[in-house]
C-alpha atoms as a PDB file:
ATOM      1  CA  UNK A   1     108.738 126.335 121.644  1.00  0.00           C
ATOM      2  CA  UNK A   2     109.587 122.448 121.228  1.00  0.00           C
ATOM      3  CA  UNK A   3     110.048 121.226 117.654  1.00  0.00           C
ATOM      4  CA  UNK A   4     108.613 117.495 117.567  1.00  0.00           C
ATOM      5  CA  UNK A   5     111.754 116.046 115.393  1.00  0.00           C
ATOM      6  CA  UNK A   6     110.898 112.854 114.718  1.00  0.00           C
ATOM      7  CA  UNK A   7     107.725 113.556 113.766  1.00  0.00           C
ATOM      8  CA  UNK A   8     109.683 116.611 111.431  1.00  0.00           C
ATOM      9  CA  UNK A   9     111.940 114.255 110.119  1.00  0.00           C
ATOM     10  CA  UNK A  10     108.869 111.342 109.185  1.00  0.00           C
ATOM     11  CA  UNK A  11     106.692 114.009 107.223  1.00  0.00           C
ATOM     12  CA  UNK A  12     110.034 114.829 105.374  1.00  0.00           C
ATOM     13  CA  UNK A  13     110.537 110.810 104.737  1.00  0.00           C
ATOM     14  CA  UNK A  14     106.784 110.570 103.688  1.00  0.00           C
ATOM     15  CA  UNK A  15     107.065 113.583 101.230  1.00  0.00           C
ATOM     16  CA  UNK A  16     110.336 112.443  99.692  1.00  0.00           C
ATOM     17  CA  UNK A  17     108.922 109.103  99.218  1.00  0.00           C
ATOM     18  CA  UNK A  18     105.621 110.206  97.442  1.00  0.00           C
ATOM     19  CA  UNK A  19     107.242 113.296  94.979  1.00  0.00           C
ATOM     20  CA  UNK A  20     109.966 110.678  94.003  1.00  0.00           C
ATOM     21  CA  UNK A  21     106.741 107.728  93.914  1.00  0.00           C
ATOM     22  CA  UNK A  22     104.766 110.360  91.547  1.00  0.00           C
ATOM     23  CA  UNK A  23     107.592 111.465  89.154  1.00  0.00           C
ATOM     24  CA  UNK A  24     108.403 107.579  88.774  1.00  0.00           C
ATOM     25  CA  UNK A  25     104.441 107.001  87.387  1.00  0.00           C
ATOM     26  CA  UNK A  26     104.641 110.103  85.237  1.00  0.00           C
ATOM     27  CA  UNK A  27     108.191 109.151  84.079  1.00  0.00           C
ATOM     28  CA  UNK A  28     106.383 105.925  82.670  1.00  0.00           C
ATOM     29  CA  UNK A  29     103.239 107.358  81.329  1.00  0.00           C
ATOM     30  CA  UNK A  30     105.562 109.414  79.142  1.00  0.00           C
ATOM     31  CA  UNK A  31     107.461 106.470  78.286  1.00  0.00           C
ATOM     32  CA  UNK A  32     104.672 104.885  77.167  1.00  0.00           C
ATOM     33  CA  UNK A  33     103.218 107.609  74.837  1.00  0.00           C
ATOM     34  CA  UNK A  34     106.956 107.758  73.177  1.00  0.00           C
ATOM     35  CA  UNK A  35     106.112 103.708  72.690  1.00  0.00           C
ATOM     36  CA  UNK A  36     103.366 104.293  70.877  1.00  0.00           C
ATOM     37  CA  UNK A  37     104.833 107.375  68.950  1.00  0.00           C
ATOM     38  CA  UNK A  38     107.685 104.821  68.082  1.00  0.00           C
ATOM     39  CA  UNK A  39     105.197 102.049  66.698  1.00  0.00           C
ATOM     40  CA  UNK A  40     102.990 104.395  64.706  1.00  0.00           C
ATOM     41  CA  UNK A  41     106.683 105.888  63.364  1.00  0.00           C
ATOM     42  CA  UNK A  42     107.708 102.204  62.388  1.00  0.00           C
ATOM     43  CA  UNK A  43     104.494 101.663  61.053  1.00  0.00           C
ATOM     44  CA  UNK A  44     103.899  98.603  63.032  1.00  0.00           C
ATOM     45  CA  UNK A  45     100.524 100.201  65.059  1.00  0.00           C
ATOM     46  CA  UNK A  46     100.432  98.051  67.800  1.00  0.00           C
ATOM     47  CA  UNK A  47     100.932 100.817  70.771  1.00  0.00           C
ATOM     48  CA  UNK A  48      97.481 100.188  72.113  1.00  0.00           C
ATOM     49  CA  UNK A  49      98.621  99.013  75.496  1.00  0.00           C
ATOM     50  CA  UNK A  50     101.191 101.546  75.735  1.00  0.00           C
ATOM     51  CA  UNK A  51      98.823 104.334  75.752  1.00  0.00           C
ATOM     52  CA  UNK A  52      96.547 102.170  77.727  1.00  0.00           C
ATOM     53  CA  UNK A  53      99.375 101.902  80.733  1.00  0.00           C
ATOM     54  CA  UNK A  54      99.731 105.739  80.244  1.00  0.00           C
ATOM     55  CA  UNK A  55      96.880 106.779  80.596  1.00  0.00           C
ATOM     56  CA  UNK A  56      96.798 104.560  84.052  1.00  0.00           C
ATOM     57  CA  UNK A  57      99.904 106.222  84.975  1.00  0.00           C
ATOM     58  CA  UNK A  58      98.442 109.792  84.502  1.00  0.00           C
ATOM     59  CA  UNK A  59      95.359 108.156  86.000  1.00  0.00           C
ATOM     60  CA  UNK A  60      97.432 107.202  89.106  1.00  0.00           C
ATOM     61  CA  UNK A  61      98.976 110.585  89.064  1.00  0.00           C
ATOM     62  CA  UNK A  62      95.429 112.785  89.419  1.00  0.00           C
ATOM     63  CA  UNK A  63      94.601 110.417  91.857  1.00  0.00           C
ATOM     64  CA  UNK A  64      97.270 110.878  94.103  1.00  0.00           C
ATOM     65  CA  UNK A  65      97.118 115.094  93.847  1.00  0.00           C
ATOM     66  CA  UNK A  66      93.338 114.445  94.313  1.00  0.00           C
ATOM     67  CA  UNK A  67      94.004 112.740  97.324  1.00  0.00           C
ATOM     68  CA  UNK A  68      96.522 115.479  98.437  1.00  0.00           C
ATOM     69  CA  UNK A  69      94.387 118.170  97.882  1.00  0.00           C
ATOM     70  CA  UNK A  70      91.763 116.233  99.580  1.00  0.00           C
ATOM     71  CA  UNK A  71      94.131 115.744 102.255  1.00  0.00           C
ATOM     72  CA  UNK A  72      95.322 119.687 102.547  1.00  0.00           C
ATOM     73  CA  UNK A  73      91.559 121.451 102.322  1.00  0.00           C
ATOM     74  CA  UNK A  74      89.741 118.831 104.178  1.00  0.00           C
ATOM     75  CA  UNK A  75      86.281 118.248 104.373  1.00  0.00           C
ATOM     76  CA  UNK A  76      85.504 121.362 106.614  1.00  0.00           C
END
């Protein structure tokens, strides 16, 4: 049996790239939700855009484990 290294070490680089890509957009979705927490708190209200690029980040997010899934069951 011949293990294919390179090609080892470039799925490796790939998933490293796209775990670390996917906790960075969640990281920020949550950061914006504590934005908005923080305005309502203050009583100033204006956290609309906040939650708006949140929910784009969790958006993003499903998306991209959509697209994994997709990717992992195929289309049969």
């Amino acid at each position: 049996m011949k293990i294919d290294w390179a090609a080892l070490g470039s799925v490796f680089g790939v998933s490293l790239v796209v775990t670390v890509g996917l906790v960075a957009l969640f990281t920020l979705g949550i950061a914006g939700l504590s934005r908005r927490e923080r305005a309502v708190a203050q009583g100033s209200g204006g956290g609309a855009l906040a939650v708006t690029g949140a929910y784009l980040c969790f958006a993003a997010c499903a998306a991209a484990v959509a697209y994994g899934l997709n990717l992992i069951i195929g289309k049969g």
